[in-house]
C-alpha atoms as a PDB file:
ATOM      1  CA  UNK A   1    -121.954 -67.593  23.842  1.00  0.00           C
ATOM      2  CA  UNK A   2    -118.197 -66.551  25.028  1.00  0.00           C
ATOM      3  CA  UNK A   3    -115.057 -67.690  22.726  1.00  0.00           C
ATOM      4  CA  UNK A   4    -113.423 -70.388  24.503  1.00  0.00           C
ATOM      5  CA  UNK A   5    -110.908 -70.665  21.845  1.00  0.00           C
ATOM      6  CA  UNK A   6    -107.443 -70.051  24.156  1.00  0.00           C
ATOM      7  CA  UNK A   7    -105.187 -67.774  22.898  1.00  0.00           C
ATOM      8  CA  UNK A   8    -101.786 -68.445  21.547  1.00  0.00           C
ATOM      9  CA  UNK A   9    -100.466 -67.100  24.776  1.00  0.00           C
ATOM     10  CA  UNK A  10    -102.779 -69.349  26.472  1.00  0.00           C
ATOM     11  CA  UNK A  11    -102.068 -72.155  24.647  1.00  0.00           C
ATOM     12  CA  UNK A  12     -98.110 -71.412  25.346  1.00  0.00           C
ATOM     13  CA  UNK A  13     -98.758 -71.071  28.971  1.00  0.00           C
ATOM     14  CA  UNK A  14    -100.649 -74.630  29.273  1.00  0.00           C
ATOM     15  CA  UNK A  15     -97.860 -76.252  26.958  1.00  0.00           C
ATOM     16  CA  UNK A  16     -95.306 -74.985  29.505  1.00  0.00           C
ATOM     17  CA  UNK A  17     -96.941 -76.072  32.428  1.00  0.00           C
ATOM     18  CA  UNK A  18     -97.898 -79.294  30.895  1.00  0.00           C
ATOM     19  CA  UNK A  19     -93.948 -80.149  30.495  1.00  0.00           C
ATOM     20  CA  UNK A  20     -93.171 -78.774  33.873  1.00  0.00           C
ATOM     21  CA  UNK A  21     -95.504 -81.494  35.378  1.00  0.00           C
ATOM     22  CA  UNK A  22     -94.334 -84.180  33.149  1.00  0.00           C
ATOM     23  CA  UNK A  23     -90.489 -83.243  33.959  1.00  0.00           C
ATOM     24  CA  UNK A  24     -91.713 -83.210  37.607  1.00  0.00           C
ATOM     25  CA  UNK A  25     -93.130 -86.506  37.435  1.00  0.00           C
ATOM     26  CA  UNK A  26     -90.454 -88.330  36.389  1.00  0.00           C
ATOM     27  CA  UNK A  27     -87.622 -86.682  38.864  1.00  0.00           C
ATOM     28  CA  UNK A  28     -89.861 -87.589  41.090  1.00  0.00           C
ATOM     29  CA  UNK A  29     -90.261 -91.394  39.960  1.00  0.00           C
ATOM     30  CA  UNK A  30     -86.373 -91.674  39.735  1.00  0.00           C
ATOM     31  CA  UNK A  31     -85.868 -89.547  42.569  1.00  0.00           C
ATOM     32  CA  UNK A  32     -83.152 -91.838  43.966  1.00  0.00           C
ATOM     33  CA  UNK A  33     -80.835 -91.845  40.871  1.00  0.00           C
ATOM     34  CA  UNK A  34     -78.186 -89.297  40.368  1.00  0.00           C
ATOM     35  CA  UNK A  35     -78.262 -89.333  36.642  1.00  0.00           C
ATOM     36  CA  UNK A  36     -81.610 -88.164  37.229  1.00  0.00           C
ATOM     37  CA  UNK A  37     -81.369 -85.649  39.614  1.00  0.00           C
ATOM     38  CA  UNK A  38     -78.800 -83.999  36.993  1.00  0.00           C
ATOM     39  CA  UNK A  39     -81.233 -83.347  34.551  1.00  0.00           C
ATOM     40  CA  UNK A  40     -82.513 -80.694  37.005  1.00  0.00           C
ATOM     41  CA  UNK A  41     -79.722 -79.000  35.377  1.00  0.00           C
ATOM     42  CA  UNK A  42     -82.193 -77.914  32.609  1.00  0.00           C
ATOM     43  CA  UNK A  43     -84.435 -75.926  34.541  1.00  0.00           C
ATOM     44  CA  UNK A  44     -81.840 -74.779  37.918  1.00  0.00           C
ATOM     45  CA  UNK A  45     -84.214 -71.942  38.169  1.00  0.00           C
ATOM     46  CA  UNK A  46     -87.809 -74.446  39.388  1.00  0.00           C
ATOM     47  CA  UNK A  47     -85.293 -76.124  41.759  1.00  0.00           C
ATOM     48  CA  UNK A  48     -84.214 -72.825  44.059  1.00  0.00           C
ATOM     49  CA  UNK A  49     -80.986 -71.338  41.752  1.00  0.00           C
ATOM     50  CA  UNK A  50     -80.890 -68.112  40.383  1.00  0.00           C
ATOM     51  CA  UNK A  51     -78.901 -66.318  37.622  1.00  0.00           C
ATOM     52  CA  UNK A  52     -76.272 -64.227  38.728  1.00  0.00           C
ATOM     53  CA  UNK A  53     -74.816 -64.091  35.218  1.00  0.00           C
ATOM     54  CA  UNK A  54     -75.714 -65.909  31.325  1.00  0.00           C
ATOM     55  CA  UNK A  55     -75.790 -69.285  32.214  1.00  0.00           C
ATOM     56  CA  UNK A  56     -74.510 -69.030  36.230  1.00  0.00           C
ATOM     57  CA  UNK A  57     -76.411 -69.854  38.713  1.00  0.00           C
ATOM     58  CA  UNK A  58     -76.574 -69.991  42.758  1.00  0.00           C
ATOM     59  CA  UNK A  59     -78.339 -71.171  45.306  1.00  0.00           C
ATOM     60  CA  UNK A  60     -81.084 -68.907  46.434  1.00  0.00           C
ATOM     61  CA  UNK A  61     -79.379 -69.066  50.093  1.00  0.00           C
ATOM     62  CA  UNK A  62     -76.021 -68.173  48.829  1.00  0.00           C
ATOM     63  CA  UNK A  63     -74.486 -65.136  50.648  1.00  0.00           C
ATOM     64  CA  UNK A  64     -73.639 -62.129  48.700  1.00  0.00           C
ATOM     65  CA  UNK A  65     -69.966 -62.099  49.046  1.00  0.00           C
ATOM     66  CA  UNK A  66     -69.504 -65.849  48.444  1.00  0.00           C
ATOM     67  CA  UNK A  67     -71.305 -65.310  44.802  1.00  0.00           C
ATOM     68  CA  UNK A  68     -69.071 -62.219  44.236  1.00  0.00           C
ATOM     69  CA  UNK A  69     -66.256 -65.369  44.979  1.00  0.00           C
ATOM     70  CA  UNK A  70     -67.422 -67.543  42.849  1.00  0.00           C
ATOM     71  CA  UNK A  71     -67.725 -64.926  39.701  1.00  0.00           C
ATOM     72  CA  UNK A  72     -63.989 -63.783  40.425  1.00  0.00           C
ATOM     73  CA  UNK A  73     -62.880 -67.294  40.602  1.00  0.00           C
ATOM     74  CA  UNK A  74     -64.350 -68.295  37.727  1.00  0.00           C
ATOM     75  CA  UNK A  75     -62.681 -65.575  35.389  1.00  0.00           C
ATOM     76  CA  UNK A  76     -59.012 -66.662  37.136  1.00  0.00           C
ATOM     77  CA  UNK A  77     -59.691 -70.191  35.735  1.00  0.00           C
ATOM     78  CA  UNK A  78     -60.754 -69.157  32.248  1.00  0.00           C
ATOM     79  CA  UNK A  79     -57.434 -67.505  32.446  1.00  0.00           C
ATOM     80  CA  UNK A  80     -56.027 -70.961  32.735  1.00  0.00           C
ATOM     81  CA  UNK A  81     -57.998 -72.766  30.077  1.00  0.00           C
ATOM     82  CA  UNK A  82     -56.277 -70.007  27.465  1.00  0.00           C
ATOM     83  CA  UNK A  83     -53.106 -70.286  28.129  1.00  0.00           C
ATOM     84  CA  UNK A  84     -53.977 -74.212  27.018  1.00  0.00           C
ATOM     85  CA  UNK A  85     -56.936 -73.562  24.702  1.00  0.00           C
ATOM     86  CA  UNK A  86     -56.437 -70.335  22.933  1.00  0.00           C
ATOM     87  CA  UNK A  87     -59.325 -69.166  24.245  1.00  0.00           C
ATOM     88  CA  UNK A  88     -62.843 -70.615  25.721  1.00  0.00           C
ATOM     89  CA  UNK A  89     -65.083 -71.801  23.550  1.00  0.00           C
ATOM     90  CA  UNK A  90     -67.277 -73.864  25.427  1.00  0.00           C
ATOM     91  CA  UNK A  91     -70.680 -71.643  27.368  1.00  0.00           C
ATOM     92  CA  UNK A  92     -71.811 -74.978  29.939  1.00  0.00           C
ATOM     93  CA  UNK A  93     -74.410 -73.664  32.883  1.00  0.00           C
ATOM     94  CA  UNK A  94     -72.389 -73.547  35.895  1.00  0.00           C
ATOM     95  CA  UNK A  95     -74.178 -74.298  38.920  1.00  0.00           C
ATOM     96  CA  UNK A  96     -72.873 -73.137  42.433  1.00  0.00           C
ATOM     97  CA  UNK A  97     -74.152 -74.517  45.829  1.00  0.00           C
ATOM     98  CA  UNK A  98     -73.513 -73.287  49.162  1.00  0.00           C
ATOM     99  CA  UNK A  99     -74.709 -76.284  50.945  1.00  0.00           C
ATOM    100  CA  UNK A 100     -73.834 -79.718  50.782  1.00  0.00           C
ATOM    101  CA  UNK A 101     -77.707 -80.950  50.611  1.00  0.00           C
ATOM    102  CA  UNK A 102     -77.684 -78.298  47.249  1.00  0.00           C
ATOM    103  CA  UNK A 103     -75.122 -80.487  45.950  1.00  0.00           C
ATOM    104  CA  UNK A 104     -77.052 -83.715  46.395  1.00  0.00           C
ATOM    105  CA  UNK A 105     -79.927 -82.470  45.412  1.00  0.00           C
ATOM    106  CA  UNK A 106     -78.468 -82.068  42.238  1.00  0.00           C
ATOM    107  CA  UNK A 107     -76.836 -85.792  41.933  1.00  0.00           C
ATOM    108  CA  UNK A 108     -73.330 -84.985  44.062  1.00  0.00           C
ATOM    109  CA  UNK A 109     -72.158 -87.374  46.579  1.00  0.00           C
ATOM    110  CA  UNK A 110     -68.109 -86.813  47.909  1.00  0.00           C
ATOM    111  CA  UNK A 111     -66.881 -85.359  44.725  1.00  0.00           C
ATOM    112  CA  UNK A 112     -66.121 -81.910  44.595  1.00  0.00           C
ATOM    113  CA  UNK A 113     -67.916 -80.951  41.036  1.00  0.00           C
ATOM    114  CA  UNK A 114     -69.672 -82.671  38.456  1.00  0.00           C
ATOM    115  CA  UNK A 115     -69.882 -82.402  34.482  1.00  0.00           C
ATOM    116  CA  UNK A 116     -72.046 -83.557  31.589  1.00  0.00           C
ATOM    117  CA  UNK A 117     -70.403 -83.041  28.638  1.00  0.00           C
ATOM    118  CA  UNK A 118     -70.180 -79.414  27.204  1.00  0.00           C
ATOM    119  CA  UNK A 119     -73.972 -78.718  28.905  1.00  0.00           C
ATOM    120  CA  UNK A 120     -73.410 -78.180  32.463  1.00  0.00           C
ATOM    121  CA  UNK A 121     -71.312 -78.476  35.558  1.00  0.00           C
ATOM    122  CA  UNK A 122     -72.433 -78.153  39.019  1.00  0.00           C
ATOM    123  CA  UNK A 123     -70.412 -77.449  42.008  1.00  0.00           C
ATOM    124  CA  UNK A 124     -70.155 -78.374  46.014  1.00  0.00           C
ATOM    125  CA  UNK A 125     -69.151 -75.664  48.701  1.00  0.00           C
ATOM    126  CA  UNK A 126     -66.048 -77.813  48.306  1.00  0.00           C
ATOM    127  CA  UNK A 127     -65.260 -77.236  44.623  1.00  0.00           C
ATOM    128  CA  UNK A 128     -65.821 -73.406  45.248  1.00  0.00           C
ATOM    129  CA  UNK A 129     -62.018 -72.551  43.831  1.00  0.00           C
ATOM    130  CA  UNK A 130     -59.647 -71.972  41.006  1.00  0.00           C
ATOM    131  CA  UNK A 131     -58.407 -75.339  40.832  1.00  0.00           C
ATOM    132  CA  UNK A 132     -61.868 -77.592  40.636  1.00  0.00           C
ATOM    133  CA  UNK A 133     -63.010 -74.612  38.260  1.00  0.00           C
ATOM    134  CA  UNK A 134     -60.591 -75.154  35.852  1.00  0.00           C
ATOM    135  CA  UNK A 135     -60.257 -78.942  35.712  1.00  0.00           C
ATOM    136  CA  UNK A 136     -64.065 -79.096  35.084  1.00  0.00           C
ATOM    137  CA  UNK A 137     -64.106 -76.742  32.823  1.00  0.00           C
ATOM    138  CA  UNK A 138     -61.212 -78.113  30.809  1.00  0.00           C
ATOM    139  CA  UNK A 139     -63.526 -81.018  30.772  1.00  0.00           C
ATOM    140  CA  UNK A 140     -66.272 -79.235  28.856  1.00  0.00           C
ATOM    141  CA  UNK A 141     -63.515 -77.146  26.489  1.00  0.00           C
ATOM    142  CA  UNK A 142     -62.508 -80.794  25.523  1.00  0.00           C
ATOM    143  CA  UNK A 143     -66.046 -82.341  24.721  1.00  0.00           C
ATOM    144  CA  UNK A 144     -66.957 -79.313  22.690  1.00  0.00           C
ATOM    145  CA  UNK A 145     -64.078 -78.732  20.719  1.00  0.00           C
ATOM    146  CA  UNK A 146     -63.274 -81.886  19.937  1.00  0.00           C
ATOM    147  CA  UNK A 147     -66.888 -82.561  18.489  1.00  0.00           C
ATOM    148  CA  UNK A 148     -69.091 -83.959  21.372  1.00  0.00           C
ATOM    149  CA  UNK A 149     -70.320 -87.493  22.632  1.00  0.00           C
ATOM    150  CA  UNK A 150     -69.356 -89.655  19.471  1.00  0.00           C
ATOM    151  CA  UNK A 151     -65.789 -87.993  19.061  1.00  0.00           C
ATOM    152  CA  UNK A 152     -64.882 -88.189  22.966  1.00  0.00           C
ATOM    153  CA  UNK A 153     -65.801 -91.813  23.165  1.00  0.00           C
ATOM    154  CA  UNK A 154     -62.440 -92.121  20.958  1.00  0.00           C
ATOM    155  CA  UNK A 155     -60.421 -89.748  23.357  1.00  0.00           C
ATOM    156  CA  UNK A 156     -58.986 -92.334  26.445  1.00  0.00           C
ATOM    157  CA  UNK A 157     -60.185 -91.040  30.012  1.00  0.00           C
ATOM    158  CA  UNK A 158     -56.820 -90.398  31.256  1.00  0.00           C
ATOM    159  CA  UNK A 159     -56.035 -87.810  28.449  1.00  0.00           C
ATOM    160  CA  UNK A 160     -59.583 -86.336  28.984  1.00  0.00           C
ATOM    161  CA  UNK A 161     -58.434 -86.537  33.007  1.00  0.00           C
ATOM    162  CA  UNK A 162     -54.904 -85.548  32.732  1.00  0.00           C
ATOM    163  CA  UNK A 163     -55.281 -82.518  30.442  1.00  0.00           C
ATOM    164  CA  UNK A 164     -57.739 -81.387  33.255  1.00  0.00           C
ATOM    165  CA  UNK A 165     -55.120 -82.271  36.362  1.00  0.00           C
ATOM    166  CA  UNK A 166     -52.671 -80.059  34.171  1.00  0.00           C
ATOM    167  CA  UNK A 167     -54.878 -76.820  33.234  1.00  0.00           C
ATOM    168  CA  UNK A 168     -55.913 -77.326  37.042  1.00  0.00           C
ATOM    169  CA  UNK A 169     -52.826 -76.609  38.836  1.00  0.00           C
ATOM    170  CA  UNK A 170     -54.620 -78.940  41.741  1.00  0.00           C
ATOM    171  CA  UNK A 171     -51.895 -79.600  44.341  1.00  0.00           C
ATOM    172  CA  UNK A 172     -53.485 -83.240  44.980  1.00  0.00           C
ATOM    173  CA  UNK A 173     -53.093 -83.934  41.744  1.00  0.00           C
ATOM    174  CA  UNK A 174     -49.622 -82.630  41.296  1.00  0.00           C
ATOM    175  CA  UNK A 175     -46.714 -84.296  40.055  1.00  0.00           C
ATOM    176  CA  UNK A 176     -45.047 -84.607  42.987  1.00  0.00           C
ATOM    177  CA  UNK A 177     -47.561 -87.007  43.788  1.00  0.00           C
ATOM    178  CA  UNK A 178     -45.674 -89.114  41.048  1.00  0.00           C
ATOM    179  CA  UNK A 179     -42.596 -88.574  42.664  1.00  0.00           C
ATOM    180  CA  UNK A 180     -43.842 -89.577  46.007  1.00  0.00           C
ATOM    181  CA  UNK A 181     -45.611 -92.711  45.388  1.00  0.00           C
ATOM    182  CA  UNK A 182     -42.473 -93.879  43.604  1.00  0.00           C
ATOM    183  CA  UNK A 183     -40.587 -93.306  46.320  1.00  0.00           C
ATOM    184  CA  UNK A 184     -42.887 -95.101  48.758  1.00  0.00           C
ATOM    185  CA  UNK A 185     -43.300 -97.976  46.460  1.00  0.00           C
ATOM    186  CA  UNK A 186     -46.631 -97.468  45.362  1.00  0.00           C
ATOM    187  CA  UNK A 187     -46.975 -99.322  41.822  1.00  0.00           C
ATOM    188  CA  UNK A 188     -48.912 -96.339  38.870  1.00  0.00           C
ATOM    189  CA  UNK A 189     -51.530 -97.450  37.602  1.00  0.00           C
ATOM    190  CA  UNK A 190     -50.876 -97.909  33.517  1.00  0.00           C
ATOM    191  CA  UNK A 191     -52.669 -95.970  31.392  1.00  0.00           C
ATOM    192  CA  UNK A 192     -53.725 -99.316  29.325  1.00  0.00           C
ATOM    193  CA  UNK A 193     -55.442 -99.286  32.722  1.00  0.00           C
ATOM    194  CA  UNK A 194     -57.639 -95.648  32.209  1.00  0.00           C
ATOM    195  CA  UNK A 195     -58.661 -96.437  28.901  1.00  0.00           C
ATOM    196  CA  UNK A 196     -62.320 -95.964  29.314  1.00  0.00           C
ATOM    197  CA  UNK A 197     -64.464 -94.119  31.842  1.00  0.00           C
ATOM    198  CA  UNK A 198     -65.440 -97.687  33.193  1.00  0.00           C
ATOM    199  CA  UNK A 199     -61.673 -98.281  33.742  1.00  0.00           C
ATOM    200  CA  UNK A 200     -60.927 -94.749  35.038  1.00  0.00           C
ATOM    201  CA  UNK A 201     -63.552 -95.103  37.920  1.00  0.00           C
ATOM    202  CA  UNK A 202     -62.424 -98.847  39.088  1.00  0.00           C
ATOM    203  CA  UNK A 203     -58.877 -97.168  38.982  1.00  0.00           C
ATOM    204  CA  UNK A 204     -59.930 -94.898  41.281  1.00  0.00           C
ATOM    205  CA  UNK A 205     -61.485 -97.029  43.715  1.00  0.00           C
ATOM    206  CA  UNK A 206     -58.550-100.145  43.143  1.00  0.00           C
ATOM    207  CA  UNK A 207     -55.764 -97.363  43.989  1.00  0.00           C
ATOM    208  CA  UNK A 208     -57.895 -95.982  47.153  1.00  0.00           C
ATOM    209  CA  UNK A 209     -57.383 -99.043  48.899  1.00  0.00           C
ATOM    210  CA  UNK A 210     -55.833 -98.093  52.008  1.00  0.00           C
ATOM    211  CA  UNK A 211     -53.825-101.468  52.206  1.00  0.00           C
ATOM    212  CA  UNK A 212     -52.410-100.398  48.912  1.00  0.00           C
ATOM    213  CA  UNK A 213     -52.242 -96.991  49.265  1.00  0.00           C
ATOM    214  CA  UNK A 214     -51.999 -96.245  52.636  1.00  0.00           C
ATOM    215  CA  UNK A 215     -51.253 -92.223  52.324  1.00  0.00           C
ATOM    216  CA  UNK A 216     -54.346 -92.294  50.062  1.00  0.00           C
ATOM    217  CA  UNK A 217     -52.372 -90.224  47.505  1.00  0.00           C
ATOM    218  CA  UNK A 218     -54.291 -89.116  44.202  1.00  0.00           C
ATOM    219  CA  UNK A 219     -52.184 -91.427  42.166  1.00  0.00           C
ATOM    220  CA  UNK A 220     -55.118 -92.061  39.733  1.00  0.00           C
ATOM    221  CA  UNK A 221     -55.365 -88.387  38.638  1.00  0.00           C
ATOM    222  CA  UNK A 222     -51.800 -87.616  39.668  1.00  0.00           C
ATOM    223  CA  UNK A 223     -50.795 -90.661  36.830  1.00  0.00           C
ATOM    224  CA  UNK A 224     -52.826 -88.867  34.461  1.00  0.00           C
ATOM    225  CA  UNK A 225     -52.126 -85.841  35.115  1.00  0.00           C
ATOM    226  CA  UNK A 226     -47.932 -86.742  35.192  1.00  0.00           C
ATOM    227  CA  UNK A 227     -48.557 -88.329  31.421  1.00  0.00           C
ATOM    228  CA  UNK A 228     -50.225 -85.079  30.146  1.00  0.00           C
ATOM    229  CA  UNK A 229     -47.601 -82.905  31.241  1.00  0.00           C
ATOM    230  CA  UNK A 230     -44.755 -84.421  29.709  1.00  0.00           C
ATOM    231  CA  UNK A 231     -46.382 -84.397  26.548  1.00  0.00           C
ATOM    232  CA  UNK A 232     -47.828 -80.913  26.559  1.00  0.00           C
ATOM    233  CA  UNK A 233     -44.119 -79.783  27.242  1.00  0.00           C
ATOM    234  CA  UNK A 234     -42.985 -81.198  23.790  1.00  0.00           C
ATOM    235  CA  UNK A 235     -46.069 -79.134  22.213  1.00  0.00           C
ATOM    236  CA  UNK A 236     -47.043 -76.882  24.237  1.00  0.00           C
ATOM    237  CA  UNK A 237     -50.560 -75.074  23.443  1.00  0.00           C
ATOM    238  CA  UNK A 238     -50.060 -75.052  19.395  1.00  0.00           C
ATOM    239  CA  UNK A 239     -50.014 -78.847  19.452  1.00  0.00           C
ATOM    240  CA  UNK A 240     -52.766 -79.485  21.863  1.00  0.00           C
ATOM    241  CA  UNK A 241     -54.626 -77.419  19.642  1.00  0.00           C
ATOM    242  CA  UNK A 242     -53.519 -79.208  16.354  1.00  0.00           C
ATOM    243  CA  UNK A 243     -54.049 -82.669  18.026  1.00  0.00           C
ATOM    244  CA  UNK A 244     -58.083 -81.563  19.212  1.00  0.00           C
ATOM    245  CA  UNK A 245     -58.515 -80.400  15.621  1.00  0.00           C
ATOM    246  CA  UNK A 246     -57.187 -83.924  14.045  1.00  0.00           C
ATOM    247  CA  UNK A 247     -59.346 -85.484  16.552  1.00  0.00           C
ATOM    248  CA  UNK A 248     -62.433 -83.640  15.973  1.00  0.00           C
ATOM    249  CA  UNK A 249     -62.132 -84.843  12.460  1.00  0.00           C
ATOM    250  CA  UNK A 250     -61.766 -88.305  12.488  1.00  0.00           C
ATOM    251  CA  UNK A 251     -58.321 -89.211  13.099  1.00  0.00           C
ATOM    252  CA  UNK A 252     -57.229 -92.381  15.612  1.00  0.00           C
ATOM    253  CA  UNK A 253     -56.384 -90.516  18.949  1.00  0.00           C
ATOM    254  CA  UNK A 254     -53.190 -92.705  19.399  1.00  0.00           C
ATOM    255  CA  UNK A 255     -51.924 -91.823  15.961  1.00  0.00           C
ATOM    256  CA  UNK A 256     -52.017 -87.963  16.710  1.00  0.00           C
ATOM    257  CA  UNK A 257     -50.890 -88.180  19.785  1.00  0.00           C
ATOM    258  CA  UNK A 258     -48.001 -89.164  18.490  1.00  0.00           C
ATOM    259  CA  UNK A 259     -47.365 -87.651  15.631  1.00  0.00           C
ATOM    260  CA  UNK A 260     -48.065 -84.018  17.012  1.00  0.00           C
ATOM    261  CA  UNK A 261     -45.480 -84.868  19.511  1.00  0.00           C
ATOM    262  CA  UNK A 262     -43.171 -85.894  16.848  1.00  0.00           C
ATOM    263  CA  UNK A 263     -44.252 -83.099  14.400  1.00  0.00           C
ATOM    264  CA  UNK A 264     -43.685 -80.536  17.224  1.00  0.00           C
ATOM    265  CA  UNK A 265     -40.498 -81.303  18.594  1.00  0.00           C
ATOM    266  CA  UNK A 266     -38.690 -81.598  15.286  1.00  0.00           C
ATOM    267  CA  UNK A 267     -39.805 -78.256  14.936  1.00  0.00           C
ATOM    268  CA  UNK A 268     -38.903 -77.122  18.290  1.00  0.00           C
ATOM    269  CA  UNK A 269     -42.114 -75.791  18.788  1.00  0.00           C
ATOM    270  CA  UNK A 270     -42.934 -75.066  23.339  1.00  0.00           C
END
């Protein structure tokens, strides 16, 4: 009688397979959700991506010279998180799509680029530049060096945001956008107001009113991004450093906030 005993290999192939259907099954049970969708961010490569680099992927339809694009942008903007950061710490899989049903497929809708955490951050035809690159990117630098999930529910969403506007460089986001919704008479939101993700995204859609905001200026981001600026030319990149550190290990964000800005400028430290 033959051995029917399956061999470790075996037994590793059916395992795999095994959690491929059960990760299948419940996409497709929640297809509808975008939280969802994002966890196809695990395994880009069953959903049509393909590595073009550790941890990069692209659309299996993306042309040639467009993923030669996106791997030169993408070193400009690590350039940017640096001259902030030091250097980059954070390794999230970056996902690139050519097409706009890509990006949905993945959980996009209007935005430009999404982020979970220090993980991964996917990107629409739209995002494809130095500017979205670096603000999400900033976004995972943050969440990993200041110590994940836990620690960043203690870091306000406009810091987290602004910080990101200002590594960015994104014109929309600039602060002339400050400048001109002052001059137009469009009220800022406070940043009482962008406490809390919850607050930052009813922001977004309370200042998008075009009644209120009829040139449908940025001023969410811009307010943010205005905020972070200021501060980060009191301490420059030693500060922002010394403030993520404090952070990361268990100090109030409001207290070092200040108190870096305070430490900083006595010491005249750009």
């Amino acid at each position: 009688m033959s051995n029917l005993t399956p061999t470790p290999a075996g037994r590793a192939l059916v395992s795999a397979t095994m959690n491929r259907i059960r990760f299948l099954a419940v996409l497709l049970l929640c297809s509808g959700c975008s939280t969802i969708k994002g966890t196809k961010l695990w395994v880009p490569e069953w959903f049509d991506m393909e590595p073009v680099a550790a941890r990069i992927f692209v659309d299996k339809e993306m042309p040639s010279a467009q993923r030669k694009r996106a791997l030169d942008l993408l070193a400009e903007s690590e350039q940017r998180l640096a001259r902030y950061y030091g250097n980059v710490a954070s390794t999230p899989k970056l996902l690139f799509c050519s097409t706009e049903a890509c990006f949905r497929s993945f959980g996009g809708s209007t935005n430009r680029a999404k982020s979970f955490g220090d993980y991964a951050s996917f990107f629409s035809p739209r995002g494809l530049s130095v500017p979205i690159l670096s603000h999400e990117r900033s976004h995972a630098e943050l969440y990993s060096r200041a110590g994940g999930f836990l620690t960043m529910r203690r870091v306000p969403s406009w810091f987290d945001e602004g910080l990101a506007v200002a590594v960015s460089e994104e014109p929309t986001h600039a602060e002339s956008v400050c400048e001109e919704a002052r001059k137009d008479g469009l009220a800022l939101p406070p940043l009482s107001e962008l406490e809390s993700n919850g607050q930052w995204v009813e922001a977004v859609r309370k200042y998008r009113n075009p009644e209120l905001n009829p040139k449908n200026l940025a001023v969410v981001y811009a307010t943010a991004g205005c905020e972070v600026r200021s501060w980060l030319r009191s301490v420059g990149a030693p500060g922002l450093q010394s403030l993520i550190e404090q952070v990361r290990t268990g100090a109030e964000f409001s207290v070092a906030y200040q108190s870096v800005q305070a430490a900083y400028r006595s010491t005249g430290m750009r």
